[in-house]
Structures are given as structure tokens and as C-alpha cells.
C-alpha atoms as a PDB file:
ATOM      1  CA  UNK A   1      49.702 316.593 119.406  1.00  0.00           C
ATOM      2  CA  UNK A   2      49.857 319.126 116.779  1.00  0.00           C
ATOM      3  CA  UNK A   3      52.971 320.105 115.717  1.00  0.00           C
ATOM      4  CA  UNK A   4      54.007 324.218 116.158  1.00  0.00           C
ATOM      5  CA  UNK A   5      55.566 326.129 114.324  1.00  0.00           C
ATOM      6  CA  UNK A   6      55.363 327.176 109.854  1.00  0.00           C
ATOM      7  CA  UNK A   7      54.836 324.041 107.892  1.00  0.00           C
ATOM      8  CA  UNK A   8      57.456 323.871 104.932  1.00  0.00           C
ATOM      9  CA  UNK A   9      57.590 320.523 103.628  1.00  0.00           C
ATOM     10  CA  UNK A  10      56.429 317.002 103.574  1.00  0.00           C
ATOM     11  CA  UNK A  11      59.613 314.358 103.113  1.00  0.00           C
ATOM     12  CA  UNK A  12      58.628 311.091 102.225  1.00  0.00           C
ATOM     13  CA  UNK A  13      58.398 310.143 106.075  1.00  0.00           C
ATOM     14  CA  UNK A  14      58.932 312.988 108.086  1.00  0.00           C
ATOM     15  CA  UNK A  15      57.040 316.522 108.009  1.00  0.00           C
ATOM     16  CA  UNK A  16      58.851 319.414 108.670  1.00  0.00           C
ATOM     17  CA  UNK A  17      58.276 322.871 110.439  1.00  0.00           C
ATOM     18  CA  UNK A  18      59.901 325.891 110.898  1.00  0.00           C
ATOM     19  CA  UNK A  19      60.060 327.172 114.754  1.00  0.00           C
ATOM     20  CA  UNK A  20      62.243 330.230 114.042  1.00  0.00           C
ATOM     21  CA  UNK A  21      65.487 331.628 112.341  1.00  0.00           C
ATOM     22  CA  UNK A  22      67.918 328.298 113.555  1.00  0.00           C
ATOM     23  CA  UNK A  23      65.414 325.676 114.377  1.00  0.00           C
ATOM     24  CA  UNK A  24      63.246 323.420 112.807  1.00  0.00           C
ATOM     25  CA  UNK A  25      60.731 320.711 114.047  1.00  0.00           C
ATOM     26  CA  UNK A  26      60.848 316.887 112.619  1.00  0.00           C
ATOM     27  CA  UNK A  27      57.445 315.059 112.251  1.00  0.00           C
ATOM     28  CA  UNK A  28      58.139 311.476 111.868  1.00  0.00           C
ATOM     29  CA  UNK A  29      54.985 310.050 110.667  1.00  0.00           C
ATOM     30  CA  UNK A  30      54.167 306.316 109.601  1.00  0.00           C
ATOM     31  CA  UNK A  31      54.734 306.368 106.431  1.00  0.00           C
ATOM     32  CA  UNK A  32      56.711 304.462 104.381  1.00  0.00           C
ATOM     33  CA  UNK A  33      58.819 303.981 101.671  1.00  0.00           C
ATOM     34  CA  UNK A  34      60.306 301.800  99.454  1.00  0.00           C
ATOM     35  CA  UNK A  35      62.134 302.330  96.150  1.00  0.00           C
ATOM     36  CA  UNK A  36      61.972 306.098  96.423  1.00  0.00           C
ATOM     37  CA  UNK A  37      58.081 305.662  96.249  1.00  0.00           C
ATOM     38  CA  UNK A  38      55.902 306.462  99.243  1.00  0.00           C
ATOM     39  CA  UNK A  39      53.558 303.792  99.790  1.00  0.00           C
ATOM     40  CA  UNK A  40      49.966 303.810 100.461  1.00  0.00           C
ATOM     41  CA  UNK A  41      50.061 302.206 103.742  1.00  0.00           C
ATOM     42  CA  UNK A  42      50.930 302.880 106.858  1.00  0.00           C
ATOM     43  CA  UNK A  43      53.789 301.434 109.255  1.00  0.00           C
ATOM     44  CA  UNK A  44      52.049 301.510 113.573  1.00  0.00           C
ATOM     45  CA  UNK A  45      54.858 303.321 115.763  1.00  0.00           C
ATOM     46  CA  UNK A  46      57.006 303.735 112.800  1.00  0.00           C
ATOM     47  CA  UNK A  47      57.377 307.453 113.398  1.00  0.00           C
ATOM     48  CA  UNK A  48      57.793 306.668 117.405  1.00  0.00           C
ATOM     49  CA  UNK A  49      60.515 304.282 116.697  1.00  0.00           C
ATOM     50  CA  UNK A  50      62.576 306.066 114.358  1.00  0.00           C
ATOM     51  CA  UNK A  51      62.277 309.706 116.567  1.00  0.00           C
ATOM     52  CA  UNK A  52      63.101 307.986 119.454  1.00  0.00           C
ATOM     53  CA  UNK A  53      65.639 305.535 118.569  1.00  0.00           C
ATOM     54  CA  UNK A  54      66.845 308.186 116.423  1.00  0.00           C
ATOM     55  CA  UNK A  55      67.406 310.726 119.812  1.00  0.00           C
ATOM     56  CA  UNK A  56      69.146 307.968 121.322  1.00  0.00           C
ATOM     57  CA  UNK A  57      71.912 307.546 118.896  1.00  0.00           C
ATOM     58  CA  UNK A  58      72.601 311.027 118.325  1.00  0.00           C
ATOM     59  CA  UNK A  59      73.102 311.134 121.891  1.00  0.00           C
ATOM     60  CA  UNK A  60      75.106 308.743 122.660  1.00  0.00           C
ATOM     61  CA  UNK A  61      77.211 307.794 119.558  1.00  0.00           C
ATOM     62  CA  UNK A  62      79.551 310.967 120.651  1.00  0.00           C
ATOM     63  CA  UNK A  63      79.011 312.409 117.235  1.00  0.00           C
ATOM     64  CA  UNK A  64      78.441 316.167 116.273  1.00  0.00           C
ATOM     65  CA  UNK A  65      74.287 316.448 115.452  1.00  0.00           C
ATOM     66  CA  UNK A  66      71.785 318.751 114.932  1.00  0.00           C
ATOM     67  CA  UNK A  67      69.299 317.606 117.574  1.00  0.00           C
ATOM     68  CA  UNK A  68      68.307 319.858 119.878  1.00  0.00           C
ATOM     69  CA  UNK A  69      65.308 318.297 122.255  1.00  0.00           C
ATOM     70  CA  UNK A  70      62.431 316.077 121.681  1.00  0.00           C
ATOM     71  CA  UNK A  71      58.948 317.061 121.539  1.00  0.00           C
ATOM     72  CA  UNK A  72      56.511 314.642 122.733  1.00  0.00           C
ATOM     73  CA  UNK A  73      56.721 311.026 121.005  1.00  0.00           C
ATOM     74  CA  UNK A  74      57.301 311.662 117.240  1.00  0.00           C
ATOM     75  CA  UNK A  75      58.525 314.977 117.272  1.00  0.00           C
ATOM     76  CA  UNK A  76      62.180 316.590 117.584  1.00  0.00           C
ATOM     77  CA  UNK A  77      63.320 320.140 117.573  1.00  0.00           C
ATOM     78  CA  UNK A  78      66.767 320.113 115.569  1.00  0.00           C
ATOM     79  CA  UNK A  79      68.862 322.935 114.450  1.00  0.00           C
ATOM     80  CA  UNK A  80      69.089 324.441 110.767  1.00  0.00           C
ATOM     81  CA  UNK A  81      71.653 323.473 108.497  1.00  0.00           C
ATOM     82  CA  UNK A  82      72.847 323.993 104.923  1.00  0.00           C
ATOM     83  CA  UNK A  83      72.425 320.287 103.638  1.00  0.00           C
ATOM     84  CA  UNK A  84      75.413 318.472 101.852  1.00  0.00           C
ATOM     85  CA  UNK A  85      73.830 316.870  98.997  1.00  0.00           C
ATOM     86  CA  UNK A  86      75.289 313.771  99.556  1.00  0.00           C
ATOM     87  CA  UNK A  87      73.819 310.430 100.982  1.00  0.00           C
ATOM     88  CA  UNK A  88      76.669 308.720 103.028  1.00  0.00           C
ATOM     89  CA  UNK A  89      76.256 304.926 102.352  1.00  0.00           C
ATOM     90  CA  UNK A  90      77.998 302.618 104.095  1.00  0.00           C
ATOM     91  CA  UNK A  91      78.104 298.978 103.535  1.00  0.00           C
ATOM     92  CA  UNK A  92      79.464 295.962 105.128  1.00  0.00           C
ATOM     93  CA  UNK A  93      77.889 293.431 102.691  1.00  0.00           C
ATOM     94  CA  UNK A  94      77.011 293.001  98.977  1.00  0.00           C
ATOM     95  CA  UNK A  95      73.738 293.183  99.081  1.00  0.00           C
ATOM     96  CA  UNK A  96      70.705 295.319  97.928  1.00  0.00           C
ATOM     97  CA  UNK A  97      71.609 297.984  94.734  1.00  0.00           C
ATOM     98  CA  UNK A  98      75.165 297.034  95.657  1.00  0.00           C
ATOM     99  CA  UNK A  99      74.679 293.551  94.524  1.00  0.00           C
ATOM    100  CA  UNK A 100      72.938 294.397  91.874  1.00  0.00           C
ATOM    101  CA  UNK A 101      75.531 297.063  90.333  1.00  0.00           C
ATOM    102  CA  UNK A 102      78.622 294.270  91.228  1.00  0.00           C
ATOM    103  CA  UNK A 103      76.172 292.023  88.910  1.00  0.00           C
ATOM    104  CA  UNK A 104      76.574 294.260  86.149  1.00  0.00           C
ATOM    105  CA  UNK A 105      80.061 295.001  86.194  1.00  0.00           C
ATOM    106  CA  UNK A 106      79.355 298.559  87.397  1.00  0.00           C
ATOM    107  CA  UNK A 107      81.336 297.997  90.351  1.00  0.00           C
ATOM    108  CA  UNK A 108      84.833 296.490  91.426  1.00  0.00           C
ATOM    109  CA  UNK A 109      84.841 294.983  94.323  1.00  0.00           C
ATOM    110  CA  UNK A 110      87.574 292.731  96.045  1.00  0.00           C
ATOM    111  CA  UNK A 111      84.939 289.837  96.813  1.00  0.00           C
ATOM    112  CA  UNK A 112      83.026 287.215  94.923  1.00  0.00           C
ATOM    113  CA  UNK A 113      79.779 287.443  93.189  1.00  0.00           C
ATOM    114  CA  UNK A 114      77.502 285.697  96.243  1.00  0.00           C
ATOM    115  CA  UNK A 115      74.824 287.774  98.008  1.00  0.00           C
ATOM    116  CA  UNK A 116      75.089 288.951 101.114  1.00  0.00           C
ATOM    117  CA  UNK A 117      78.920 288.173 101.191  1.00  0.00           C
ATOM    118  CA  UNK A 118      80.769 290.506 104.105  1.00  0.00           C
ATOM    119  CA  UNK A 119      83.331 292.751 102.171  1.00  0.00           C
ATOM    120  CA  UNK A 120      86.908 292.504 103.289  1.00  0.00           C
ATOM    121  CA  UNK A 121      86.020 296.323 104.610  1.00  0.00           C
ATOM    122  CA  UNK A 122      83.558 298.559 104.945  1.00  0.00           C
ATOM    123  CA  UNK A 123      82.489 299.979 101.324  1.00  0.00           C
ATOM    124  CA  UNK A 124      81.964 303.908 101.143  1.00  0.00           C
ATOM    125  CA  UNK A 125      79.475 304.354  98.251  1.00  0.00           C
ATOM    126  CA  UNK A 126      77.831 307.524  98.347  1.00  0.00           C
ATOM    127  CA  UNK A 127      74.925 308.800  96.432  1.00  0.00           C
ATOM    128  CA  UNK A 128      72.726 312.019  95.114  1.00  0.00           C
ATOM    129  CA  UNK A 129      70.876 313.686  97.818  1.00  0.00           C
ATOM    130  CA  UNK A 130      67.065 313.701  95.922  1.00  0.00           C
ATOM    131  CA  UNK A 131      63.271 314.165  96.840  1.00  0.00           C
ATOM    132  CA  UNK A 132      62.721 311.568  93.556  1.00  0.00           C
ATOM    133  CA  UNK A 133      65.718 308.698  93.072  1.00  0.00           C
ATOM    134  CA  UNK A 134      69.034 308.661  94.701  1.00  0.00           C
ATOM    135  CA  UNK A 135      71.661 308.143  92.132  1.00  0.00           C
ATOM    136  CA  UNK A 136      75.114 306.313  92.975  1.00  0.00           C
ATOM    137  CA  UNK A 137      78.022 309.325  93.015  1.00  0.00           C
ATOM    138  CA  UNK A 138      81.811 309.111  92.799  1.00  0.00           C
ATOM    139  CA  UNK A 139      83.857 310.822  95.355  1.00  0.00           C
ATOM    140  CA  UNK A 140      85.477 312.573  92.471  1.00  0.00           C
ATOM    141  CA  UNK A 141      81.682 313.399  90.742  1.00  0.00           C
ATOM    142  CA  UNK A 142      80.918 314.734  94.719  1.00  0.00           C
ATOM    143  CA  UNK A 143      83.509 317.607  94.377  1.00  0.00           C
ATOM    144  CA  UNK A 144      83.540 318.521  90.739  1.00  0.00           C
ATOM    145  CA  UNK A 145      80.160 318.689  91.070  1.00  0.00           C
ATOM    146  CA  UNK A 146      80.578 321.145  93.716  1.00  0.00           C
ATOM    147  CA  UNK A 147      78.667 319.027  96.585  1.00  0.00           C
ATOM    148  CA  UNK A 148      81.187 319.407  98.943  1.00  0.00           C
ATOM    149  CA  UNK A 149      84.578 320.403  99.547  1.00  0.00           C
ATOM    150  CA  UNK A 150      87.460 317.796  99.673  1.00  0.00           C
ATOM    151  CA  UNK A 151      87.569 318.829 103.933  1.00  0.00           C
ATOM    152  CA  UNK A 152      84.111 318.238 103.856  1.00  0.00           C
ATOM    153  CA  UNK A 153      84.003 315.413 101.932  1.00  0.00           C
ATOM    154  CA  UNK A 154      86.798 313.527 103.953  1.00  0.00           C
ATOM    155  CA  UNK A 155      84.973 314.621 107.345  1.00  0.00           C
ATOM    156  CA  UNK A 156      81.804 313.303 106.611  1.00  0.00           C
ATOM    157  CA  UNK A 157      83.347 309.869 104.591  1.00  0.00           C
ATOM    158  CA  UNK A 158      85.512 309.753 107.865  1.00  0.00           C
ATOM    159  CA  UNK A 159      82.193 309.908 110.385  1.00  0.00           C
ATOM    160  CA  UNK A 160      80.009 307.658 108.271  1.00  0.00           C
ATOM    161  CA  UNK A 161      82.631 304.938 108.569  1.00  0.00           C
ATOM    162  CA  UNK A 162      82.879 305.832 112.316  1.00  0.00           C
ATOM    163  CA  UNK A 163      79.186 305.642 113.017  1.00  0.00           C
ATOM    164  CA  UNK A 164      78.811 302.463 110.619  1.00  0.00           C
ATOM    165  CA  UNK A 165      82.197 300.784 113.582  1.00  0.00           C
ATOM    166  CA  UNK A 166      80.444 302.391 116.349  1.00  0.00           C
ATOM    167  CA  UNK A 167      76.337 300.921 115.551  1.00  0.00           C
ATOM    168  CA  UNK A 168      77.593 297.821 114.056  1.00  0.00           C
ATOM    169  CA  UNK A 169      79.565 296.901 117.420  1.00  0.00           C
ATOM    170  CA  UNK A 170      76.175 297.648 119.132  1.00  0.00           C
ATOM    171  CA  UNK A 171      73.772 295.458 116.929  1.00  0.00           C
ATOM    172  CA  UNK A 172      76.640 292.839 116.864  1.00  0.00           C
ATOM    173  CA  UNK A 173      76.449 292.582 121.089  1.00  0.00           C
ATOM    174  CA  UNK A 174      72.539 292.296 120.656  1.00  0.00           C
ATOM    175  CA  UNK A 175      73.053 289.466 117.974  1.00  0.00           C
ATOM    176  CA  UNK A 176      72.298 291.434 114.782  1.00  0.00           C
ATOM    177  CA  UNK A 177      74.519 291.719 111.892  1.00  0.00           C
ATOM    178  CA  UNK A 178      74.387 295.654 110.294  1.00  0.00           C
ATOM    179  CA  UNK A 179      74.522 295.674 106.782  1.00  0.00           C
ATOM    180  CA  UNK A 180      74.200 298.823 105.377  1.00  0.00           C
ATOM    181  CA  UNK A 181      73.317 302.533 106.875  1.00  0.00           C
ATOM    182  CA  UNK A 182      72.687 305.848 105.241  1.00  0.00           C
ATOM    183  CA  UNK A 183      73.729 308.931 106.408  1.00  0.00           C
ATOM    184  CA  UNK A 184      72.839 312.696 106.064  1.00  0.00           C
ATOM    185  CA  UNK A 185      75.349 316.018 106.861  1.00  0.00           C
ATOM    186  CA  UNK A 186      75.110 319.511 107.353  1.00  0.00           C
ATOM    187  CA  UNK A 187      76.502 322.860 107.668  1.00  0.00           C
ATOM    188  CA  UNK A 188      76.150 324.200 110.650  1.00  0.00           C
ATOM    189  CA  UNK A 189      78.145 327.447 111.177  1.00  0.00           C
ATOM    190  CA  UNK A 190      81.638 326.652 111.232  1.00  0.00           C
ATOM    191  CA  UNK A 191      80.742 322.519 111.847  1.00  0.00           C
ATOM    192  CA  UNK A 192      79.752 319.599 109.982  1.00  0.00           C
ATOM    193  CA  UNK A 193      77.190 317.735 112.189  1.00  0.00           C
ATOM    194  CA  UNK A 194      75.124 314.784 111.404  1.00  0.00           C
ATOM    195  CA  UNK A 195      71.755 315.289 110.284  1.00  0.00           C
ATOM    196  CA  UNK A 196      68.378 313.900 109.365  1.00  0.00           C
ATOM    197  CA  UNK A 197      67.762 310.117 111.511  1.00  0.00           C
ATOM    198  CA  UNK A 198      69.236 307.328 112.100  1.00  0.00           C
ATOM    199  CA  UNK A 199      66.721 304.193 112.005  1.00  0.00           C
ATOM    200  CA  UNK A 200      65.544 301.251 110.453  1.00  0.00           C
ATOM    201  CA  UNK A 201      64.453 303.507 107.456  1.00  0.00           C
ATOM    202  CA  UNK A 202      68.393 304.306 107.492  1.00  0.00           C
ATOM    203  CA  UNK A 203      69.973 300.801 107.569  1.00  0.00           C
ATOM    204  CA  UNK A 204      70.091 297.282 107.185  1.00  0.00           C
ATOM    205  CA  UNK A 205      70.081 294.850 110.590  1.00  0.00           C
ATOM    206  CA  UNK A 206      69.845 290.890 110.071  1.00  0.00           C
ATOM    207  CA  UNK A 207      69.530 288.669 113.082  1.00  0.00           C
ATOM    208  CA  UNK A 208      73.206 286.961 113.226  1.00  0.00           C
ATOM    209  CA  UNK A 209      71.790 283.642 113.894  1.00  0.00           C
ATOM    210  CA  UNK A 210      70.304 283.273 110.661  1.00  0.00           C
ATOM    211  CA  UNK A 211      72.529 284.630 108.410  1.00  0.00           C
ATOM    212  CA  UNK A 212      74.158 283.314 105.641  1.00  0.00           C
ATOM    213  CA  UNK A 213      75.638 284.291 102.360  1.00  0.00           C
ATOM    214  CA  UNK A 214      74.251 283.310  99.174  1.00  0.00           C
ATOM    215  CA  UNK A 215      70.142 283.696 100.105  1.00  0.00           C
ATOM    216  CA  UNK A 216      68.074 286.568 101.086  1.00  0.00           C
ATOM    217  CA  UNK A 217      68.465 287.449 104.690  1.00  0.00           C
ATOM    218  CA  UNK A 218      65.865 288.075 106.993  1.00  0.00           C
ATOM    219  CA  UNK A 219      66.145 292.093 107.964  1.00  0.00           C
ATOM    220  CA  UNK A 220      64.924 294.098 110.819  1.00  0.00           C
ATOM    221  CA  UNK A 221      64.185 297.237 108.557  1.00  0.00           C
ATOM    222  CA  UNK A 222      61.784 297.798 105.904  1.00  0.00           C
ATOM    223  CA  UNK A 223      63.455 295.148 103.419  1.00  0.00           C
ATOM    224  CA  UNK A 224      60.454 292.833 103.802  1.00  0.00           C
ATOM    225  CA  UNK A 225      58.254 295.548 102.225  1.00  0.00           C
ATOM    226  CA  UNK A 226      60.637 295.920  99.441  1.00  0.00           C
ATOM    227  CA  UNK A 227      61.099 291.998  99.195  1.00  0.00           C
ATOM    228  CA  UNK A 228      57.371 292.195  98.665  1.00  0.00           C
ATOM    229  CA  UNK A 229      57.008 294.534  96.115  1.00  0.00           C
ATOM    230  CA  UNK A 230      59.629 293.204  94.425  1.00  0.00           C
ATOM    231  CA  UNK A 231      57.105 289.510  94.753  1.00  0.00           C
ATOM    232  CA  UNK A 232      53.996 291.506  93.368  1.00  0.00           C
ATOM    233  CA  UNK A 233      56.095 292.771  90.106  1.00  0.00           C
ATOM    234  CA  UNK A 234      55.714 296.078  91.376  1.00  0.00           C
ATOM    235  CA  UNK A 235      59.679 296.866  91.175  1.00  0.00           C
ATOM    236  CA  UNK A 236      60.219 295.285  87.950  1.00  0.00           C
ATOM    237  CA  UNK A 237      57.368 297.858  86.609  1.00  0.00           C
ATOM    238  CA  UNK A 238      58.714 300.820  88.241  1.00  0.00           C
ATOM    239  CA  UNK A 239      62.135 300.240  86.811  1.00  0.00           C
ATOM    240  CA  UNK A 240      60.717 299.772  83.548  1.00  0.00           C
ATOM    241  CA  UNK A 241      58.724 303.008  84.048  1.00  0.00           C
ATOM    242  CA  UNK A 242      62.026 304.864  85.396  1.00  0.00           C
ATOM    243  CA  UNK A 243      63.650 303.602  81.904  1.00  0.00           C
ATOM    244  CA  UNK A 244      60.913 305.007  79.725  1.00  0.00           C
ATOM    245  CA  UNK A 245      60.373 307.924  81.274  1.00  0.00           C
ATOM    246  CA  UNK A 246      56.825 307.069  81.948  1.00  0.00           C
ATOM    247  CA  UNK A 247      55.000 307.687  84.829  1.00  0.00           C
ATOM    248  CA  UNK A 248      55.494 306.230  88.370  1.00  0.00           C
ATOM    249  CA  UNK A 249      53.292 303.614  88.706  1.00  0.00           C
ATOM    250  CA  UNK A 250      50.653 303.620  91.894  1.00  0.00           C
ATOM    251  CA  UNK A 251      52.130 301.156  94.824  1.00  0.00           C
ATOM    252  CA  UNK A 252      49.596 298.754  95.726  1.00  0.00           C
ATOM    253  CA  UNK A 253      48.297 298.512  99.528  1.00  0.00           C
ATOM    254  CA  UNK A 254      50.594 296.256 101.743  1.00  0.00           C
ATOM    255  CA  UNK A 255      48.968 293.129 103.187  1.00  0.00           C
ATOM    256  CA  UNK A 256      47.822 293.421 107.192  1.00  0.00           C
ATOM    257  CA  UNK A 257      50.156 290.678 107.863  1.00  0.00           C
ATOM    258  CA  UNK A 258      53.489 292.816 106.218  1.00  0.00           C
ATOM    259  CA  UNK A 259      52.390 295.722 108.024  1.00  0.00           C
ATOM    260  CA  UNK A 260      52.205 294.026 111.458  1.00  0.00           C
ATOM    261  CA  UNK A 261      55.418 291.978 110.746  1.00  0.00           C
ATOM    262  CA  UNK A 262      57.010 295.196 109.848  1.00  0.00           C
ATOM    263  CA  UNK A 263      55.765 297.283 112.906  1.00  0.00           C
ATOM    264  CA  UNK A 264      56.974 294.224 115.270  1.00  0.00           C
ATOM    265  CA  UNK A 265      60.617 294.408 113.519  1.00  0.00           C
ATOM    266  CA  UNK A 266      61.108 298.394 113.731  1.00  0.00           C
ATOM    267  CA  UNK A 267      60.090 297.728 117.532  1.00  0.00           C
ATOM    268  CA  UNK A 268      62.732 295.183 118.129  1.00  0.00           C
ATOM    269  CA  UNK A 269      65.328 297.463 116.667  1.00  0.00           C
ATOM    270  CA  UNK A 270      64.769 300.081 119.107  1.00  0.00           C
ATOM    271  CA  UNK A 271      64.532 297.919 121.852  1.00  0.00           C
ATOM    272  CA  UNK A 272      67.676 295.887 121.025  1.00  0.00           C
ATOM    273  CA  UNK A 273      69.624 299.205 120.708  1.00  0.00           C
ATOM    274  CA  UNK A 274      68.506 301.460 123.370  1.00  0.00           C
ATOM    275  CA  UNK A 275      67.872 298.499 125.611  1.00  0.00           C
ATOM    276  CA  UNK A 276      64.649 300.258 126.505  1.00  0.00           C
ATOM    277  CA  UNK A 277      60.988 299.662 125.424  1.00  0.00           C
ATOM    278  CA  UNK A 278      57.960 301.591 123.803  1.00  0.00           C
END
């Protein structure tokens, strides 16, 4: 299906359209992502899963949101908003850049230095809203910087940890441990509703049965692909790059097996969550 409306912009998974003066249209295509790099593969039913698992959250989490209506199997009609530039983190573990910040002294956390160890609560950590490298952001940075006002900032730090209770209580029923989500706000007339998707791209899920601190953990989200990456020595060159200033170096093409494994994974998410199937 082609999608109506003005085409304004490509995202690094999702295309988006302009249907008139207070709606837009989301394209959620299979790409993917990893390190704020768009890869040169593709994900099968990525963009299905995350539109439609997506819908189903926003609708039933009890939230404020900006969807509208859906629009055949990847596509959903949402309503225009004045973005906050902030990336609501949430985390539950330390784990991913979290880990890796803690490692460094960046951070202080109440908790010892062993991967994948739950934190005694959840852990707001926001970051830069940006088409090239999210940056980690203090609340204090958020409002001198002008980002958001200290009502906004508390309402949307207040609904992030909400949504992180709210989804984690779900995975936890269908045996999953959440780790992490990511969340996007906007400004919707008078309101603050939640924005963007929420989706495997979005946040981390581990099967409860295998977890355990101190070792990677196996994820139901696109971790694998970064794990990968990380294998090939594609990370390590892509910091280096990001430290030099140099150019961002080409992604290489994910093995058949990774993309399969991955497609299987976002799958299972949506059908653990919504209890219904593709």
C-alpha cells in the first residue's frame, strides 16, 4: 500500500507524511538500527510488529498519545505535536551505555559494578533528542537548556516511570524481564501526550528464565544485532571514528541467520504482549 499524503522525512525506521494541518502518517519500515547507524539490512515484519504492537500499547496503557487510527499493517495516522527534545530513558538494570558510563565513573549509582545487576529503583536517565547520536542529558542541562519546562519535565519523568511500572508488570506475567525503554513526548495543544512508538526498537526484554547478572543476557529486541556488530569490530571503529571526527564508517550486511533470529524475537514480543498473533 502506498502511503498518502506529502512526504517530509525519512527517520531511521519510520517514514513520515503529512495528511493535513494536525495529522501526520507513520511508515514503519524494516529497517534497522543500531548505534545511531542505519544498517544495510533489513529486519521481515519489523515495521508490522512495531506499528502494531505499538497501537496496542498506546491503547491500552491508559496514557495520553498521539495516535489517532491505523492504516493498513505498517501504517498509523497520529496527531501533530511540537516535540520535546528529550529521550525519556528508563532503566531497571545496569546494562548497555549505562554500564558502560558506571564503568567509567561517569555515573553514581547505588549498586555494584556487575552487568545486568537490577537497580534498587528504576533509573531516570534522559538523553538529547538527535537524527545523528543521542547524548546523555541532566535534568538540570534539560531546562537550562530550554528543552522543557520544569511542569513539563516532571510530567513526562513522571509518565516514563509510569509506563516503564505499567509494561514491565506485563512482560514480567509473560516471563520476560524489561530492562530498559525509551520514550518520546509532545506538545499537543494544552497536553503533553506520548509520542513516537513503543517497541522492541524502544526497549530492552530478556526472557526471565535465563537471566542472570554478571553475563550478557539474551534480549528480545535488536541487542543481538548490536552484540554482533560489536563481534565484527564494527562498534569499536565507529567509536573511534565518532572520537576523531572522521567519517561514519559503512555497516556491514547482517548474516541471514541474525536477521531471521531477529525477525522471530520482534514476533514473540508482540505476541507475548498483546497476546495476539501476526
Amino acid at each position: 500500500m502506498t502511503p498518502p499524503g506529502k512526504f517530509l522525512r525519512s527517520g531511521k525506521v519510520k517514514d513520515i507524511y503529512e495528511l493535513d494541518d494536525r495529522h501526520l502518517l507513520f511508515h514503519f519500515t524494516d529497517r534497522v538500527s543500531a548505534y545511531d547507524v542505519i544498517l544495510p539490512s533489513k529486519i521481515p515484519r519489523k515495521g508490522e510488529v512495531l506499528c502494531r504492537l505499538g497501537a496496542y500499547l498506546f491503547e491500552t496503557l491508559g496514557v495520553p498519545h498521539h495516535m489517532v487510527r491505523l492504516e493498513g499493517e505498517d501504517m498509523m495516522v497520529v496527531k501533530k505535536m511540537d516535540m520535546i527534545m528529550v529521550e525519556c530513558v528508563v532503566r531497571g538494570y545496569l546494562y548497555g551505555s549505562l554500564m558502560e558510563r558506571f564503568a567509567k565513573g561517569e555515573v553514581t549509582l547505588p549498586v555494584e559494578k556487575v552487568m545486568a545487576a537490577r537497580l534498587p529503583q528504576p533509573y531516570f536517565d534522559p538523553t538529547t533528542k538527535s537524527d545523528v547520536k543521542d547524548e546523555p542529558v541532566t535534568e538540570s542541562d534539560i531546562l537550562t537548556q530550554g528543552r522543557a519546562t520544569p511542569e513539563e519535565l516532571k510530567a513526562i519523568k513522571d509518565t516514563s516511570l509510569v509506563v516503564y511500572k505499567l509494561l514491565g508488570d506485563r512482560a514480567a506475567r509473560q516471563g520476560f524481564v524489561l530492562a530498559d525503554i525509551k520514550l518520546e513526548f509532545g506538545r499537543n495543544g494544552g497536553d503533553i501526550l506520548l509520542g513516537d512508538s513503543i517497541g522492541p526498537d524502544e526497549f530492552r526484554m530478556w526472557p526471565e528464565s535465563s537471566y542472570a547478572p554478571g553475563k550478557t543476557q539474551e534480549s528480545f529486541d535488536k541487542q543481538p544485532i548490536r552484540d554482533w556488530l560489536s563481534s565484527q569490530g564494527y562498534k569499536a571503529k565507529l567509536d573511534q571514528a565518532l572520537k576523531s571526527g572522521g567519517a561514519v564508517p559503512s555497516p556491514p550486511e547482517l548474516p541471514e541467520w541474525l536477521v531471521e533470529e531477529t525477525s522471530r524475537r520482534y514476533a514473540t514480543v508482540y505476541q507475548s504482549l498483546s497476546g495476539k498473533t501476526l
